[in-house]
N, C-alpha and C. Protein backbone atom coordinates (compact mmCIF):
# COMPACT_ATOMS: atom_id res chain seq x y z
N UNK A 1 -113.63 -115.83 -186.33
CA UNK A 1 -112.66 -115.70 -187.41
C UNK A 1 -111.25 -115.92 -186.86
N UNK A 2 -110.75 -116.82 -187.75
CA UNK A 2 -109.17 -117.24 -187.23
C UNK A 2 -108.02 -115.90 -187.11
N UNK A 3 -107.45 -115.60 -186.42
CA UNK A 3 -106.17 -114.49 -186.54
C UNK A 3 -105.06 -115.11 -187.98
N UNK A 4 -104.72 -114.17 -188.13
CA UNK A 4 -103.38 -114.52 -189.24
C UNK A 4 -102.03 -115.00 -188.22
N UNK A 5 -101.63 -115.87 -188.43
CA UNK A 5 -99.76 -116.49 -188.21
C UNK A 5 -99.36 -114.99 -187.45
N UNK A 6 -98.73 -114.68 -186.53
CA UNK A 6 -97.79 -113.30 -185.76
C UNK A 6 -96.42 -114.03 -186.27
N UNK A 7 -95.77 -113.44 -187.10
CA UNK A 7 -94.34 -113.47 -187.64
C UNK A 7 -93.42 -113.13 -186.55
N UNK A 8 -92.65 -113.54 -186.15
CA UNK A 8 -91.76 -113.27 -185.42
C UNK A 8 -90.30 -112.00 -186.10
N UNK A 9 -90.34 -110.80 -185.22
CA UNK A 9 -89.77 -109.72 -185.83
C UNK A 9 -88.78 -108.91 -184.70
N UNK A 10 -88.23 -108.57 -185.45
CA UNK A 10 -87.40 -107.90 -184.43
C UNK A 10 -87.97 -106.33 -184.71
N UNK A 11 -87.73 -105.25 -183.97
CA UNK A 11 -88.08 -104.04 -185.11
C UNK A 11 -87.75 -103.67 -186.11
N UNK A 12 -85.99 -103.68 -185.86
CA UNK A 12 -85.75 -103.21 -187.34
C UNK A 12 -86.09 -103.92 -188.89
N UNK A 13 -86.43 -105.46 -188.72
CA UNK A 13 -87.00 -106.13 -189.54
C UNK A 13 -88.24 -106.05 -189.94
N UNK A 14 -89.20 -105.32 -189.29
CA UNK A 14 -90.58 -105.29 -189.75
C UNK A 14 -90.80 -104.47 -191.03
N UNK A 15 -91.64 -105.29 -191.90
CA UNK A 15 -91.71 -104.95 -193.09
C UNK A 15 -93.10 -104.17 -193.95
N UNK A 16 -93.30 -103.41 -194.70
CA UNK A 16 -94.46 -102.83 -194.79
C UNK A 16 -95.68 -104.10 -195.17
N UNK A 17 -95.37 -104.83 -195.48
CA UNK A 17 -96.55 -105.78 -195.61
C UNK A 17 -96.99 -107.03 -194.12
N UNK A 18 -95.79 -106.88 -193.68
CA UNK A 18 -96.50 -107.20 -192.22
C UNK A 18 -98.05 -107.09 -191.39
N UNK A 19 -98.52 -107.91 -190.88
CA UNK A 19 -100.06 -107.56 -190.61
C UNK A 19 -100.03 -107.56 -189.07
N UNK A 20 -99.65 -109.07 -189.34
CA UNK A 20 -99.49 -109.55 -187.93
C UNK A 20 -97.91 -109.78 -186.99
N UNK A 21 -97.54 -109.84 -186.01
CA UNK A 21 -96.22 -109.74 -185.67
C UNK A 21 -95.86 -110.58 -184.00
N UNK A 22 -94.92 -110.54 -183.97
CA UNK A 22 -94.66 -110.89 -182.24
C UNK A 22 -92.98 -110.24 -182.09
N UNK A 23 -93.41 -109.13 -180.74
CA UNK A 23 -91.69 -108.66 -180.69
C UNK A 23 -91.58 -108.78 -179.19
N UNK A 24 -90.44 -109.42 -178.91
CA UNK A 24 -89.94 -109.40 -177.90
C UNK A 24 -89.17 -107.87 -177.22
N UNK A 25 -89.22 -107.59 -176.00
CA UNK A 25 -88.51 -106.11 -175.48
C UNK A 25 -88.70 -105.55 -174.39
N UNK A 26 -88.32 -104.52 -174.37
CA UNK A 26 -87.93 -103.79 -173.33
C UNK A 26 -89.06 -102.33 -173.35
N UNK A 27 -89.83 -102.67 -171.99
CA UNK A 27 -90.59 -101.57 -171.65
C UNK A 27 -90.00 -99.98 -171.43
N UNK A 28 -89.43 -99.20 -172.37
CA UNK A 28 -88.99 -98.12 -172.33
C UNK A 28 -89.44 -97.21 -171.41
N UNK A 29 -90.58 -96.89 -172.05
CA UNK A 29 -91.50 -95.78 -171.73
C UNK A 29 -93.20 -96.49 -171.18
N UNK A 30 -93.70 -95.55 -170.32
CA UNK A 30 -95.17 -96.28 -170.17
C UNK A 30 -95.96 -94.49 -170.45
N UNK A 31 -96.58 -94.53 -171.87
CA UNK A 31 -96.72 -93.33 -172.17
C UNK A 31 -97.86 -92.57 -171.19
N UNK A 32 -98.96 -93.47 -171.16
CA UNK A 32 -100.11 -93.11 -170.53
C UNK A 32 -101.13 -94.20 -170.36
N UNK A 33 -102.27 -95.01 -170.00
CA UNK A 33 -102.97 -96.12 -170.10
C UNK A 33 -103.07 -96.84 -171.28
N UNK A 34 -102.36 -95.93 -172.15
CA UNK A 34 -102.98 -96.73 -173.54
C UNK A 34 -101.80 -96.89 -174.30
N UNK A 35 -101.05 -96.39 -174.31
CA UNK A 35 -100.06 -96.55 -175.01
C UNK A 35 -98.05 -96.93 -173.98
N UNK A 36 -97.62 -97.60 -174.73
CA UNK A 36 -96.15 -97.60 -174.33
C UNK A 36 -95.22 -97.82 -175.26
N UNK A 37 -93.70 -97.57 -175.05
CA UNK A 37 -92.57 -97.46 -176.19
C UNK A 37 -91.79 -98.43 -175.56
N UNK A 38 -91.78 -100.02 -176.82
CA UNK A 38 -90.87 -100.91 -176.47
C UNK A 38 -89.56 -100.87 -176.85
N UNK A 39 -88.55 -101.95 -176.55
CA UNK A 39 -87.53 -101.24 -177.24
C UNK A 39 -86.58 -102.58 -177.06
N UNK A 40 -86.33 -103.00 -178.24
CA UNK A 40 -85.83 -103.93 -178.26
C UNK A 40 -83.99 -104.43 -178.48
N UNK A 41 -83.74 -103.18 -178.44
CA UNK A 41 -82.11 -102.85 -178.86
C UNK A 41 -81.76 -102.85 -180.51
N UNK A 42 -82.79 -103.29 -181.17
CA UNK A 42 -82.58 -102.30 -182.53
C UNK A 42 -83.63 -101.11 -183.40
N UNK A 43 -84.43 -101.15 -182.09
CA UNK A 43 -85.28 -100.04 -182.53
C UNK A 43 -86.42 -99.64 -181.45
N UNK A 44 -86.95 -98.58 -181.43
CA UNK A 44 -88.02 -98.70 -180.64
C UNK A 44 -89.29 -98.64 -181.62
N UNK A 45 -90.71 -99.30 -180.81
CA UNK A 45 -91.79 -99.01 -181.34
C UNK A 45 -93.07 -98.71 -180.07
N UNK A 46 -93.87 -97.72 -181.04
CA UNK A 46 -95.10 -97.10 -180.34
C UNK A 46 -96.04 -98.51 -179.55
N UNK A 47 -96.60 -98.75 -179.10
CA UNK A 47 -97.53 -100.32 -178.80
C UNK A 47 -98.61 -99.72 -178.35
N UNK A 48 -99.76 -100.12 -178.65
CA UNK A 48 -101.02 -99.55 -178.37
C UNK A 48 -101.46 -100.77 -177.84
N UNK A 49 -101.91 -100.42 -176.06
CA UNK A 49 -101.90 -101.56 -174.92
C UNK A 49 -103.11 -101.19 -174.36
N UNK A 50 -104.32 -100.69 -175.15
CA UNK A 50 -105.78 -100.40 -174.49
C UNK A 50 -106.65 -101.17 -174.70
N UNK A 51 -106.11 -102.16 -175.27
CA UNK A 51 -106.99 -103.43 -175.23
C UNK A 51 -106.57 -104.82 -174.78
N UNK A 52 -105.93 -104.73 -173.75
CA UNK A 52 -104.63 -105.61 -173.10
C UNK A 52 -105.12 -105.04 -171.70
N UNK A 53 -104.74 -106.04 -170.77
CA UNK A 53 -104.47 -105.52 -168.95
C UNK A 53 -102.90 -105.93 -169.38
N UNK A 54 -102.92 -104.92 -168.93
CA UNK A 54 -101.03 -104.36 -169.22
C UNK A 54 -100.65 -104.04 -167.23
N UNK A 55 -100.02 -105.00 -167.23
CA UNK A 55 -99.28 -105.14 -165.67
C UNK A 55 -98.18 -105.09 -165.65
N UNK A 56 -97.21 -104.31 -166.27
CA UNK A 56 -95.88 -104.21 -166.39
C UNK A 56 -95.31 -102.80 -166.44
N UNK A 57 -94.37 -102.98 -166.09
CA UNK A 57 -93.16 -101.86 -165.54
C UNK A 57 -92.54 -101.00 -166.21
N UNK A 58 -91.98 -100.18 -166.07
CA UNK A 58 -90.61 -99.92 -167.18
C UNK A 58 -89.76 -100.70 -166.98
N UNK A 59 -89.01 -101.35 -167.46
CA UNK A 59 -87.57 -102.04 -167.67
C UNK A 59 -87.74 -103.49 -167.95
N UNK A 60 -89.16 -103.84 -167.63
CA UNK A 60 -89.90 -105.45 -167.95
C UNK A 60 -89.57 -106.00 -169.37
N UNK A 61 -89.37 -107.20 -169.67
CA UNK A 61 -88.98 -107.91 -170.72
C UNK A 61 -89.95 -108.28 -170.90
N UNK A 62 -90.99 -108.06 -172.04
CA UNK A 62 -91.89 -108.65 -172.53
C UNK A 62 -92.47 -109.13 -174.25
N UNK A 63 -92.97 -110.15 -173.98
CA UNK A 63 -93.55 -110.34 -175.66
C UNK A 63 -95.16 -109.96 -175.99
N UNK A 64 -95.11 -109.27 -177.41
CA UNK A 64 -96.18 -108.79 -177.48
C UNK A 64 -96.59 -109.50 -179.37
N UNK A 65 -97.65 -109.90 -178.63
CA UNK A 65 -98.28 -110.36 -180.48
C UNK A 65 -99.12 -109.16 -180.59
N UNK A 66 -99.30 -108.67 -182.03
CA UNK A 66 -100.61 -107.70 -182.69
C UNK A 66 -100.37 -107.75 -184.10
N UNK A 67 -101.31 -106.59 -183.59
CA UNK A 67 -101.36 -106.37 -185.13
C UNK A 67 -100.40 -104.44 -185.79
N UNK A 68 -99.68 -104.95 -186.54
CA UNK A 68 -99.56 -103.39 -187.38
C UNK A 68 -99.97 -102.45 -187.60
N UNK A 69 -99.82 -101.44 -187.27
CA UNK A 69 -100.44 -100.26 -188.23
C UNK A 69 -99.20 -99.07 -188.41
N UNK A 70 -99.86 -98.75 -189.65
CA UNK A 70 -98.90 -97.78 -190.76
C UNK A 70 -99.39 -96.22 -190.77
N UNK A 71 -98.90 -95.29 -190.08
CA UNK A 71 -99.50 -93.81 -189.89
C UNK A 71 -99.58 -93.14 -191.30
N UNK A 72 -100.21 -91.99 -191.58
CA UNK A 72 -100.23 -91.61 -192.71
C UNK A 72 -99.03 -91.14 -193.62
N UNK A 73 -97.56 -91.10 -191.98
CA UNK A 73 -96.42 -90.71 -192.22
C UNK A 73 -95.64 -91.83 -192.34
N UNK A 74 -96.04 -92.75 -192.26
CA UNK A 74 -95.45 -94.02 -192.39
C UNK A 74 -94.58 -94.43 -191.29
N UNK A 75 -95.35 -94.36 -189.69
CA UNK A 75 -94.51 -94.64 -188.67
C UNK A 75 -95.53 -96.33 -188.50
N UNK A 76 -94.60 -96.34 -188.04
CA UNK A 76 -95.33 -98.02 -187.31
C UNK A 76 -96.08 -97.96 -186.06
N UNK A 77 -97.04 -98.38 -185.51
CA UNK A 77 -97.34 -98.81 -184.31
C UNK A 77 -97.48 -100.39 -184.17
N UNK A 78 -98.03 -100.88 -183.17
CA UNK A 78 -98.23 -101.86 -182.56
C UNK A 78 -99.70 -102.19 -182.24
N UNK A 79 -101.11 -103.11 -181.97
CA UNK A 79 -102.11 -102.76 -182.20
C UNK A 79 -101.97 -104.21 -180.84
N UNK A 80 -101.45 -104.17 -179.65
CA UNK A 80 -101.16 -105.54 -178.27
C UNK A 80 -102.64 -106.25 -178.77
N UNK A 81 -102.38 -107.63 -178.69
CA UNK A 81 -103.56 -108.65 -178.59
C UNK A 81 -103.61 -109.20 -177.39
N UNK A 82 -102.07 -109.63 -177.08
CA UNK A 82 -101.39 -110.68 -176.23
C UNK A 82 -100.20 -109.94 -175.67
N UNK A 83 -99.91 -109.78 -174.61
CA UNK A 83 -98.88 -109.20 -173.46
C UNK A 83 -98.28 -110.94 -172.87
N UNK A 84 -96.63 -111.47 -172.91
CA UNK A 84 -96.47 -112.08 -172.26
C UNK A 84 -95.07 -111.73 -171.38
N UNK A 85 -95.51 -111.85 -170.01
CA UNK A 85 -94.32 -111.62 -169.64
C UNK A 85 -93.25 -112.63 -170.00
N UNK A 86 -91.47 -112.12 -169.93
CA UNK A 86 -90.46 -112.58 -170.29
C UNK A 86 -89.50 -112.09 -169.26
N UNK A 87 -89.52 -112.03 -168.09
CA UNK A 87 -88.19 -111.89 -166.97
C UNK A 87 -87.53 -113.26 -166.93
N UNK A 88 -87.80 -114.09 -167.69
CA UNK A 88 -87.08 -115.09 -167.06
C UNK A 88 -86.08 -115.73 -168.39
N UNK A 89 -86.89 -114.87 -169.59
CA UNK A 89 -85.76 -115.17 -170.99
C UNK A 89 -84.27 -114.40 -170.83
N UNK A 90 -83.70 -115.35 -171.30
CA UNK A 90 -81.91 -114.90 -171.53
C UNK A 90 -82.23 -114.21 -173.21
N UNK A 91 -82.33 -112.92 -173.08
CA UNK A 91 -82.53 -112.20 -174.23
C UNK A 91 -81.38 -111.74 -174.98
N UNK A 92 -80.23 -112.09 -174.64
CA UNK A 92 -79.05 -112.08 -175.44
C UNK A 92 -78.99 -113.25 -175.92
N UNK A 93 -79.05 -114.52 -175.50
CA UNK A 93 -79.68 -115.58 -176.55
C UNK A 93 -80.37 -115.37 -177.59
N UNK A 94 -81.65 -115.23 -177.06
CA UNK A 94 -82.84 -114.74 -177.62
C UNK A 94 -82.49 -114.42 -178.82
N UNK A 95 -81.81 -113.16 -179.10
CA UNK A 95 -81.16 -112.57 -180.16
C UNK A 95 -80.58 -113.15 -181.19
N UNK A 96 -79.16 -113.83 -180.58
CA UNK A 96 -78.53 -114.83 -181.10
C UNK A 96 -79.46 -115.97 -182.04
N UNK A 97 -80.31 -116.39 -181.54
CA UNK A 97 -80.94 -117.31 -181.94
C UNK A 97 -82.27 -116.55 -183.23
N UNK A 98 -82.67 -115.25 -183.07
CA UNK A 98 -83.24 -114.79 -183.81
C UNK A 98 -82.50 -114.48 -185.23
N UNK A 99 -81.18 -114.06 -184.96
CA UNK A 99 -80.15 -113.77 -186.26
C UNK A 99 -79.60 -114.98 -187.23
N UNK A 100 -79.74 -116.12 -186.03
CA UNK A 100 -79.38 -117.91 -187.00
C UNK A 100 -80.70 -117.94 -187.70
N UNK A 101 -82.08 -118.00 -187.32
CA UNK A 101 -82.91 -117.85 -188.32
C UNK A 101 -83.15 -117.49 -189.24
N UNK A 102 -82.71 -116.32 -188.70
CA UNK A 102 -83.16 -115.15 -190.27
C UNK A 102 -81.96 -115.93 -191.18
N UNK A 103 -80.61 -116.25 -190.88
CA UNK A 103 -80.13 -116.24 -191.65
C UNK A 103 -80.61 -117.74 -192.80
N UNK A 104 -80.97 -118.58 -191.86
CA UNK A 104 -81.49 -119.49 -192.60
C UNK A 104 -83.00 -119.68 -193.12
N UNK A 105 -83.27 -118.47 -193.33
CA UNK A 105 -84.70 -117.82 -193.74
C UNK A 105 -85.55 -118.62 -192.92
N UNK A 106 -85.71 -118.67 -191.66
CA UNK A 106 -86.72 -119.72 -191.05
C UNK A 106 -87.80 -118.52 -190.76
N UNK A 107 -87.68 -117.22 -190.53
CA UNK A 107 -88.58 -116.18 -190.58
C UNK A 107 -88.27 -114.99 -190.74
């Protein structure tokens, strides 16, 4: 079975009908084997990385495709498919270039 399109999101942009996603960020926290808190400079999110070989650090720049999920309280997590590392992106670009999109609704 094919995966759905990963939308490209920043956090604070993720939307309740979101399924699928891809966020670029910053390894905050490494909670325990299964879980870690990314953080992308406009928000952080939970990432559930137990079905991933997760080889990364705290402070690592990385992209993560998954899938969504919505708690009963309505927090977000992260559901990792795909871990890619990103030490070598200029993520203040990055940014820049994420905000010309949006503005020209490209995602």
């Amino acid at each position: 079975m094919l995966k759905q399109h990963a939308k490209q999101r920043i956090i604070k942009d993720i939307k309740d009908d979101d399924l699928r996603i891809q966020i670029t960020g910053y390894v905050k926290e490494i909670v325990d084997n299964e879980n870690i808190i990314l953080d992308d400079k406009t928000g952080e999110i939970e990432v559930i990385v137990k079905n991933v070989d997760f080889r990364f650090d705290k402070n690592d720049l990385i992209n993560i495709f998954g899938e969504i999920e919505i708690s009963m309280a309505g927090e977000k997590s992260l559901v990792a498919d795909i871990i890619q590392d990103k030490k070598n992106l200029n993520f203040e670009y990055y940014q820049k270039l994420y905000k010309i999109k949006k503005q020209l609704d490209l995602i």
